[in-house]
Protein backbone atom coordinates (compact mmCIF):
# COMPACT_ATOMS: atom_id res chain seq x y z
CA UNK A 1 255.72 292.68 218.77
CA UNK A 2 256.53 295.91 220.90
CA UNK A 3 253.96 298.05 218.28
CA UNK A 4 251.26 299.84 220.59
CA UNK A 5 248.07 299.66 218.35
CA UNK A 6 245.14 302.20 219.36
CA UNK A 7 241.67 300.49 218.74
CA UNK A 8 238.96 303.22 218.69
CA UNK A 9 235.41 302.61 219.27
CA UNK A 10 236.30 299.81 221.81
CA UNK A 11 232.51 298.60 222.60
CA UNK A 12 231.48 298.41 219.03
CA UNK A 13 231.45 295.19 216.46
CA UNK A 14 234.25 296.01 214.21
CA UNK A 15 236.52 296.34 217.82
CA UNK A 16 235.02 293.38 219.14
CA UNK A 17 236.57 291.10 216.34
CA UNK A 18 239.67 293.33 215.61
CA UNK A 19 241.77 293.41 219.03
CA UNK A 20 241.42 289.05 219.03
CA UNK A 21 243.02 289.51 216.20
CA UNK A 22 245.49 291.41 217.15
CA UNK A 23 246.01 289.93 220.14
CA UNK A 24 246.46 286.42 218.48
CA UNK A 25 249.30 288.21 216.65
CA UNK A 26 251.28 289.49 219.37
CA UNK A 27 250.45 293.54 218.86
CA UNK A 28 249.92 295.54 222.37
CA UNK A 29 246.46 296.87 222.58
CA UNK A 30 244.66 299.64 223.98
CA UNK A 31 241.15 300.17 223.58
CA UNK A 32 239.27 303.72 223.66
CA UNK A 33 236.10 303.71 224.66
CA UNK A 34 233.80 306.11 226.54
CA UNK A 35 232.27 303.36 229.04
CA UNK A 36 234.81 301.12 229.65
CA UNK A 37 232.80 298.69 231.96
CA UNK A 38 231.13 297.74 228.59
CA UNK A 39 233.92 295.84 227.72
CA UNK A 40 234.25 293.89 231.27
CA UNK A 41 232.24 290.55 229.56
CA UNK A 42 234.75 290.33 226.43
CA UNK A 43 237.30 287.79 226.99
CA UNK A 44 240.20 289.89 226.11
CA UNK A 45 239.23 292.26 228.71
CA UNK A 46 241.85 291.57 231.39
CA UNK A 47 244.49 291.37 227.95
CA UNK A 48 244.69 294.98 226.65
CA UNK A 49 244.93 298.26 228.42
CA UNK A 50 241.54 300.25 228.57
CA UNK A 51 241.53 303.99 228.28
CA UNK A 52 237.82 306.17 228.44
CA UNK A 53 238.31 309.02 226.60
CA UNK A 54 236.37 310.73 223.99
CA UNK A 55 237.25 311.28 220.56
CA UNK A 56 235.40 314.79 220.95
CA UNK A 57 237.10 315.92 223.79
CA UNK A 58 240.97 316.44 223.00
CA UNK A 59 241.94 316.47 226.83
CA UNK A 60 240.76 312.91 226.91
CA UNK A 61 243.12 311.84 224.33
CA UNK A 62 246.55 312.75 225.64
CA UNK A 63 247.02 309.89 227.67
CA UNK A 64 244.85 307.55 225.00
CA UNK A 65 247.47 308.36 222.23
CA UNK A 66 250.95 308.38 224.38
CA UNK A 67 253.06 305.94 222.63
CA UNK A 68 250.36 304.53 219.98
CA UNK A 69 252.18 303.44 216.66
CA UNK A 70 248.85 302.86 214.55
CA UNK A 71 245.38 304.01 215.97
CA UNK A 72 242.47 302.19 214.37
CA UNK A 73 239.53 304.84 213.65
CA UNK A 74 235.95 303.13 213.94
CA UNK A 75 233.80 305.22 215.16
CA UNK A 76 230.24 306.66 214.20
CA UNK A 77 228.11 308.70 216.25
CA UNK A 78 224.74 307.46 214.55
CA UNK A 79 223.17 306.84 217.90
CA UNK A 80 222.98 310.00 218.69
CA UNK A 81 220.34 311.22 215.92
CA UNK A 82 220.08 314.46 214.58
CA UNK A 83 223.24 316.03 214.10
CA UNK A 84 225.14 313.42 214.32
CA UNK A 85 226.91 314.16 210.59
CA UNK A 86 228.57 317.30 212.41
CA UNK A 87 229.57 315.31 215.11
CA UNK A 88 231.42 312.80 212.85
CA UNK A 89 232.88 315.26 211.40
CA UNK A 90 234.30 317.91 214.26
CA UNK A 91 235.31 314.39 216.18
CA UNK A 92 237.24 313.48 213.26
CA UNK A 93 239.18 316.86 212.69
CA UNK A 94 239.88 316.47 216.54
CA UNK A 95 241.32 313.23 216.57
CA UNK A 96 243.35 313.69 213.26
CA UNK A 97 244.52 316.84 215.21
CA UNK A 98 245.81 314.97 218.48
CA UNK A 99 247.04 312.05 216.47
CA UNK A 100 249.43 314.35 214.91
CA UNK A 101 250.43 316.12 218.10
CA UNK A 102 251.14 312.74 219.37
CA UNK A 103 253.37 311.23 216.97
CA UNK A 104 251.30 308.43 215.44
CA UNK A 105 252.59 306.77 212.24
CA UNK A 106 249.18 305.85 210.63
CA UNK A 107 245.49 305.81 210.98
CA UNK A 108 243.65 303.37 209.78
CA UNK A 109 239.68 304.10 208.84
CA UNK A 110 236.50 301.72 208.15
CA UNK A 111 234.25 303.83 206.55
CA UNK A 112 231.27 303.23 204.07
CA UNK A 113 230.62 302.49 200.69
CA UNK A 114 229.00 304.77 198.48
CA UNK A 115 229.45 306.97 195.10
CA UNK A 116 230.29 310.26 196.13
CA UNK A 117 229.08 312.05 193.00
CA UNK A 118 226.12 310.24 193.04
CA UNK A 119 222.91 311.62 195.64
CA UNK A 120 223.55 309.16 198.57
CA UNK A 121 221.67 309.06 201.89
CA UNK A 122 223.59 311.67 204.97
CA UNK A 123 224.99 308.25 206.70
CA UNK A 124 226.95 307.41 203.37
CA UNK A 125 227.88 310.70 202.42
CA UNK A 126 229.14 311.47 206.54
CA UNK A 127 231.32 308.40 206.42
CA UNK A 128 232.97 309.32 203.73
CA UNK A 129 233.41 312.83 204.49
CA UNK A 130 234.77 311.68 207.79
CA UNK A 131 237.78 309.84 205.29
CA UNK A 132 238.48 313.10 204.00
CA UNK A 133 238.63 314.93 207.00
CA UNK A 134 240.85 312.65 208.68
CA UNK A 135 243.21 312.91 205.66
CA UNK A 136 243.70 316.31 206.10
CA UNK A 137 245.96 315.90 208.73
CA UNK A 138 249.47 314.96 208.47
CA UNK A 139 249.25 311.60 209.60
CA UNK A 140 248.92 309.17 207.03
CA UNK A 141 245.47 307.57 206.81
CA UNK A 142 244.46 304.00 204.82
CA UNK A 143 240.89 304.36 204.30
CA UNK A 144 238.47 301.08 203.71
CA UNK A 145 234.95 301.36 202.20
CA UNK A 146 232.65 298.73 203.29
CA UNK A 147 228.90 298.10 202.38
CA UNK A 148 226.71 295.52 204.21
CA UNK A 149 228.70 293.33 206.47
CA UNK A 150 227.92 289.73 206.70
CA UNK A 151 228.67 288.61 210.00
CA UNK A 152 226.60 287.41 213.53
CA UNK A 153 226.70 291.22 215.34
CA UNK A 154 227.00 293.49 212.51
CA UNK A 155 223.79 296.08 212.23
CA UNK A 156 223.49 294.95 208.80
CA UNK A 157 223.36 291.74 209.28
CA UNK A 158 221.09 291.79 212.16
CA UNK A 159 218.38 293.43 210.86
CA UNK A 160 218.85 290.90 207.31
CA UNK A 161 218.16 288.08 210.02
CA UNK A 162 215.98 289.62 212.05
CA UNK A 163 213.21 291.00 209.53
CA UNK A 164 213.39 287.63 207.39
CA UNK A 165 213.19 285.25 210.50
CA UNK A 166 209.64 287.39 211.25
CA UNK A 167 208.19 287.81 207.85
CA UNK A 168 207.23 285.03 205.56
CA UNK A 169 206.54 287.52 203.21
CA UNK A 170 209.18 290.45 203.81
CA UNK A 171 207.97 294.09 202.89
CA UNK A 172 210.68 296.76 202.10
CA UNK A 173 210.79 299.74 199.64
CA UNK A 174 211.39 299.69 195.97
CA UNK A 175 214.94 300.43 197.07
CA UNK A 176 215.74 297.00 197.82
CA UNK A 177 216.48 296.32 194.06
CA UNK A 178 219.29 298.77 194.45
CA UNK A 179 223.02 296.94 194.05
CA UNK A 180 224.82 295.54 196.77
CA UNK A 181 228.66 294.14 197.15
CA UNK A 182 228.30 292.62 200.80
CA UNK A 183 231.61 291.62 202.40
CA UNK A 184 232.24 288.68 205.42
CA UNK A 185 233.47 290.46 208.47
CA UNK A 186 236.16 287.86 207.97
CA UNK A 187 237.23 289.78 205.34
CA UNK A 188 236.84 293.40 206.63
CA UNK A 189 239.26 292.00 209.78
CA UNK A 190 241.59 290.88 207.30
CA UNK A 191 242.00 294.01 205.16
CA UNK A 192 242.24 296.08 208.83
CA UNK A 193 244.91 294.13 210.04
CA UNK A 194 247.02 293.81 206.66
CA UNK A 195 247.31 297.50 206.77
CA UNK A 196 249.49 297.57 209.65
CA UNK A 197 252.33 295.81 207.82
CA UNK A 198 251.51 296.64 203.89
CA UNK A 199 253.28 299.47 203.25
CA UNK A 200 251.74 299.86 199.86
CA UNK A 201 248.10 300.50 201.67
CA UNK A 202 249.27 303.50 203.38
CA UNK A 203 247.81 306.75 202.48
CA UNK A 204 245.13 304.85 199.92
CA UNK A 205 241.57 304.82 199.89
CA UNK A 206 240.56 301.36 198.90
CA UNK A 207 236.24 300.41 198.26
CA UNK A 208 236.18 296.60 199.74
CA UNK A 209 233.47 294.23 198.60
CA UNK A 210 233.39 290.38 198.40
CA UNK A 211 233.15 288.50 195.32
CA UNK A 212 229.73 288.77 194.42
CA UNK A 213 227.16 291.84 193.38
CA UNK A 214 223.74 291.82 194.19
CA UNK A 215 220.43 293.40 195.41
CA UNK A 216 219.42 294.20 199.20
CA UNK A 217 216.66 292.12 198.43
CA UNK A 218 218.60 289.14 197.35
CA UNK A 219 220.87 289.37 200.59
CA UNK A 220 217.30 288.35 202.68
CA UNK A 221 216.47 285.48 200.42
CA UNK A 222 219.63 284.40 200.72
CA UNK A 223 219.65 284.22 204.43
CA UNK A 224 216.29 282.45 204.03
CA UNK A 225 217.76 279.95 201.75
CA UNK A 226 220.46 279.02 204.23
CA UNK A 227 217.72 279.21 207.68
CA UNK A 228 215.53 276.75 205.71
CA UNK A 229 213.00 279.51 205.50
CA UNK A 230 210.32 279.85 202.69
CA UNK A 231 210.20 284.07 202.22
CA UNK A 232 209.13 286.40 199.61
CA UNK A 233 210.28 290.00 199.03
CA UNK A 234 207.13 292.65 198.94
CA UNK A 235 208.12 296.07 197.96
CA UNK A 236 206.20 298.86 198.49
CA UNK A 237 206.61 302.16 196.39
CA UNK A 238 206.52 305.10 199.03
CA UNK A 239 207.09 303.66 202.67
CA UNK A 240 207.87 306.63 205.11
CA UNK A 241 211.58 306.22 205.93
CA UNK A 242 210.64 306.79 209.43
CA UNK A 243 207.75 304.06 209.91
CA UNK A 244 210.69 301.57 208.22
CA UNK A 245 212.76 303.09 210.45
CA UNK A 246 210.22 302.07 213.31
CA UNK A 247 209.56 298.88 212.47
CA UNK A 248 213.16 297.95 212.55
CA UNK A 249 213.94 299.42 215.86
CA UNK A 250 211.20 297.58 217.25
CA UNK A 251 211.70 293.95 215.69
CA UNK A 252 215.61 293.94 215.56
CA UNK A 253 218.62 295.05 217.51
CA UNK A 254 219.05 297.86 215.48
CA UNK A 255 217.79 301.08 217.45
CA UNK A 256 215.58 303.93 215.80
CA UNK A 257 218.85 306.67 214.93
CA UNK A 258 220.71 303.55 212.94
CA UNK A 259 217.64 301.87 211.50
CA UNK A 260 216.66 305.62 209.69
CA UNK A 261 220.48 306.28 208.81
CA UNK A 262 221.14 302.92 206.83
CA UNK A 263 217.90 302.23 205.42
CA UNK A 264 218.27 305.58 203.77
CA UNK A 265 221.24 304.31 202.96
CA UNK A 266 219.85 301.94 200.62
CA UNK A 267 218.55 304.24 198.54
CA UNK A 268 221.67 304.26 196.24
CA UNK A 269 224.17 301.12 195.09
CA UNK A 270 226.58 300.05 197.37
CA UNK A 271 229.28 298.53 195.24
CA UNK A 272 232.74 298.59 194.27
CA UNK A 273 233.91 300.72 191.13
CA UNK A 274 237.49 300.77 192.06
CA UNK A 275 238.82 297.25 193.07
CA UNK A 276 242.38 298.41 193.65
CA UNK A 277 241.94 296.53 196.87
CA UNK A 278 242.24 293.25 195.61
CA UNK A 279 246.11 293.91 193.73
CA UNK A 280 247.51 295.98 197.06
CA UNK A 281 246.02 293.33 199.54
CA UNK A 282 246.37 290.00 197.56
CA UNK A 283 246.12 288.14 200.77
CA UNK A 284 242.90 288.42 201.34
CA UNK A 285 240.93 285.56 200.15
CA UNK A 286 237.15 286.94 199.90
CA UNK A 287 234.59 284.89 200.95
CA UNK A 288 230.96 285.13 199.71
CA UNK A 289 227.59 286.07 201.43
CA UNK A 290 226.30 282.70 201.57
CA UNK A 291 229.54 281.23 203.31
CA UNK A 292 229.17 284.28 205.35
CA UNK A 293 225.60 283.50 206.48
CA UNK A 294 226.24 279.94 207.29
CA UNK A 295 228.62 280.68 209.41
CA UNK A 296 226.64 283.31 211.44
CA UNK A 297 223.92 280.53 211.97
CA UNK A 298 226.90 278.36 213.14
CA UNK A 299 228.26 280.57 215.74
CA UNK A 300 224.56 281.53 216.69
CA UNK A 301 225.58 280.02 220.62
CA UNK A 302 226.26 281.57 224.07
CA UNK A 303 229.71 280.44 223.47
CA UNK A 304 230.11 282.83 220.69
CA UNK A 305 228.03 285.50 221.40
CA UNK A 306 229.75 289.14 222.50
CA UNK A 307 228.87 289.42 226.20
CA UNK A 308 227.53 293.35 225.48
CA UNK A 309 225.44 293.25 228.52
CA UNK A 310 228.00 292.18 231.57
CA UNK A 311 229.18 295.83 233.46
CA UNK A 312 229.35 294.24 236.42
CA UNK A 313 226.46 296.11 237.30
CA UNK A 314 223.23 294.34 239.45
CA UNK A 315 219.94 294.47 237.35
CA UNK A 316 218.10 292.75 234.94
CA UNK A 317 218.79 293.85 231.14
CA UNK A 318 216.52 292.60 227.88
CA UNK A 319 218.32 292.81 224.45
CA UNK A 320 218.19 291.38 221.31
CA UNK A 321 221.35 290.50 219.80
CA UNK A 322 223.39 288.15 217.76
CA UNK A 323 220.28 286.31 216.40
CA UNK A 324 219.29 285.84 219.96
CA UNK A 325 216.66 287.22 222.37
CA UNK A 326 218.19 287.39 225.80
CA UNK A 327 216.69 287.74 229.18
CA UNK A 328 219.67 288.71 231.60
CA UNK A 329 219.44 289.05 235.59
CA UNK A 330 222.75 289.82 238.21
CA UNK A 331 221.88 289.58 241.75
CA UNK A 332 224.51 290.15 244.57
CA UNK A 333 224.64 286.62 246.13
CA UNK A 334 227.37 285.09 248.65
CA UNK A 335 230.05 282.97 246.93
CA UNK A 336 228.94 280.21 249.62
CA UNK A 337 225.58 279.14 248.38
CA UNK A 338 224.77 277.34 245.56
CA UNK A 339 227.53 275.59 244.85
CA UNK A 340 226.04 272.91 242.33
CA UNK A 341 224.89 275.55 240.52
CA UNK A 342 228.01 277.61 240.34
CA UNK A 343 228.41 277.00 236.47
CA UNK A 344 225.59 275.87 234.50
CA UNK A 345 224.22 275.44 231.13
CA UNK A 346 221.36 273.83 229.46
CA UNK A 347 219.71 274.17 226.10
CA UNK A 348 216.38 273.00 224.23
CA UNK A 349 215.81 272.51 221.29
CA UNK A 350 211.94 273.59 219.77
CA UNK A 351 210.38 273.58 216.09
CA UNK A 352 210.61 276.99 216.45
CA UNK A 353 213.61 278.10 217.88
CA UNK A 354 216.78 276.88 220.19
CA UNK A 355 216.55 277.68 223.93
CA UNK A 356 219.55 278.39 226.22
CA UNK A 357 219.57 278.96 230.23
CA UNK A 358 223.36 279.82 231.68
CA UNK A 359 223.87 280.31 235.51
CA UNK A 360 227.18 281.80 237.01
CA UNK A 361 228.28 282.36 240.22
CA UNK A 362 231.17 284.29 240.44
CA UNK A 363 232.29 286.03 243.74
CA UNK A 364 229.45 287.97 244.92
CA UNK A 365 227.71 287.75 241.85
CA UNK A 366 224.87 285.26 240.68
CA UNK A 367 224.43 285.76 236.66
CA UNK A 368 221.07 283.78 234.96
CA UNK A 369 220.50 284.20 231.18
CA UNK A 370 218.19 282.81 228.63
CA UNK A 371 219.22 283.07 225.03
CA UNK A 372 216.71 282.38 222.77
CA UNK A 373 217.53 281.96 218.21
CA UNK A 374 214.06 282.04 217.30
CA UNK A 375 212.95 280.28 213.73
CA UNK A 376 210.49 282.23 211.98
CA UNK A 377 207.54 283.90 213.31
CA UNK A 378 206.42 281.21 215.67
CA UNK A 379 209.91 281.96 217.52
CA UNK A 380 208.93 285.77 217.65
CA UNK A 381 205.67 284.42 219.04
CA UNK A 382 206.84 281.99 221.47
CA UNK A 383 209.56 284.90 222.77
CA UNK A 384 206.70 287.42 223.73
CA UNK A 385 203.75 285.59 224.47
CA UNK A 386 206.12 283.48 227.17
CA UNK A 387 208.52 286.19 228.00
CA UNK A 388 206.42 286.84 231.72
CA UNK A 389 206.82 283.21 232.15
CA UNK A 390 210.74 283.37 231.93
CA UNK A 391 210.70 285.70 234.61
CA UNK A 392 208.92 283.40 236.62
CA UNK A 393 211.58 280.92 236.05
CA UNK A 394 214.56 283.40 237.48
CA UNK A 395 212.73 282.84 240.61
CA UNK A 396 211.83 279.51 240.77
CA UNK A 397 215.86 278.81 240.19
CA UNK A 398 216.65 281.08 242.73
CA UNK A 399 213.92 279.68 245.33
CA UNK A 400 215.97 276.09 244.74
CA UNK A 401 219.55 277.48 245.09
CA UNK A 402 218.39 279.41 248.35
CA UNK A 403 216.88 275.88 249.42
CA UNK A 404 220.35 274.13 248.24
CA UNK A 405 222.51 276.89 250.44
């Protein structure tokens, strides 16, 4: 196809499993994204033109927007704390501004899932506020609603998995009773890339849930259910928003801005009260949370896992993500040495968890990384009462391949 689709928001999850997608479908891609050398570990990297720009600075997005048919709009500015909703906002009027100055034929927008004439949390009401603005321009703009996404990456997700895999009994406000209408990223990815070719999408708003309503609370016994895990929900009437916040920025991959911005989010339902989705996209099949989760546990492998990390850049970098703790370490090394240990993997399996190491020489570079999917709080343990010890280990490998070369 000779279509030139834009894909906004290039380093975050959404993009991550939209342009394959694409790709796999013949479209022409180019990704916007602020730091581009983010992107260097995806595979599609050396597939799809890169352009850093900023959605905030209309200079930037000029050369981004030259000959774009569609431009995919996912992008939130929740990292960046208070203030952010103006942010969303003013970047949104921008963009919808340039988009039109530059011909585009549609916009396409993931935003959230909330009642607007109901009190929602800032996050919720910013998203969809960001839908309107957008709209106000004369580009037409299919809008999407999501709640929770089910799917190994997604925020939501993550901190589901993270704070039941720690907990055997899981505290959480009274708010976890609220409704829910959780949706497989499968799904999300499907609905995104139907709009590009179903003309009777365009210019809709359409709320996007899978097949099954529930509570916030269920969605983390559910996960237990399919870990193996025996867990209990706790809820506690009046928990500061900001010490949930905390804990959650701490224990998961979710930082501190996000953590505050969705758990307030759960202080209203999340579910769909206009399925006009389901008659204007008929080819989605939905698929349900527990399908969802099962999957995520499948795919829970360095094979799978987004490489967010790899810039190219020499250092040492500690994340958690994916389900996984990971210990990463680039050294500049000559291409020479080390040859039996130019590509390596090895993995053990523990009560409590599933261990991965992964060496990679490539160039100038030398690449170790330990991936760790911990099972219940004796993982969390093992993770931090051994994490000095793993260091120890980057040396000891490196002592042998300097001994090999």
């Amino acid at each position: 196809m000779d279509k030139l689709i834009l894909v906004t928001g290039a380093t975050g999850y959404i993009a991550s499993r939209l342009i394959p997608r694409l790709l796999d479908h013949g479209y022409r891609v180019r990704a916007l994204a602020r730091e581009p050398l983010r992107l260097k570990g995806r595979a599609w990297f050396e597939k799809i033109d890169i352009v850093q720009a900023d959605v905030a600075s209309p200079e930037t997005l000029v050369h981004a927007l030259d000959g774009v048919h569609t431009a995919y709009y996912l992008i939130h500015n929740m990292t960046y704390g208070h203030g952010y909703t103006k942010l969303e906002l003013e970047s949104a009027r921008v963009f919808a501004t340039a988009a039109e100055e530059a011909g585009i034929e549609h916009i396409i927008y993931l935003g959230g899932l909330a009642d607007p004439e109901q009190h929602i949390a800032p996050h919720m009401r910013s998203r969809i506020e960001t839908g309107k603005v957008l709209r106000e321009g004369r580009v037409p703009v299919t809008e999407f609603r999501a709640g929770v996404i089910a799917g190994s990456g997604s925020i939501s997700f993550e901190m589901i998995r993270f704070m039941t895999e720690l907990f055997p009994i899981v505290p959480g406000p009274t708010w976890m009773k609220n409704k829910s209408q959780p949706i497989a990223i499968q799904n999300v990815i499907d609905y995104l890339f139907a709009a590009l070719t179903n003309p009777d999408g365009r210019g809709g708003v359409f709320e996007i849930g899978g097949p099954e309503v529930t509570t916030y609370g269920d969605h983390m016994l559910s996960y237990a259910q399919a870990r193996g895990l025996h867990r209990r929900m706790l809820l506690i009437p009046g928990i500061p928003l900001w010490f949930m916040a905390f804990g959650v920025g701490l224990m998961t991959p979710v930082p501190y801005p996000i953590a505050y911005a969705l758990i307030g989010g759960l202080s209203a339902d999340s579910i769909v009260k206009h399925p006009e989705a389901l008659q204007v996209f008929p080819e989605v099949k939905l698929i349900d949370f527990d399908t969802a989760t099962r999957k995520a546990l499948k795919i829970t492998h360095p094979d799978h896992i987004e490489r967010v990390w790899d810039d190219g850049k020499s250092g040492t970098k500690s994340i958690k993500h994916e389900g996984c703790f990971i210990l990463h370490k680039t050294t500049r090394w000559l291409s020479s040495h080390g040859a039996a240990y130019r590509n390596h993997q090895t993995k053990q399996d523990m009560p409590f968890g599933e261990l991965w190491f992964e060496q990679h020489i490539e160039q100038d570079h030398l690449s170790q990384t330990f991936f760790f999917s911990p099972r219940g709080l004796p993982g969390f343990l093992y993770w931090f009462l051994l994490y000095p010890f793993h260091w120890l280990r980057f040396r000891v490998i490196m002592r042998k391949i300097t001994e090999q070369s």
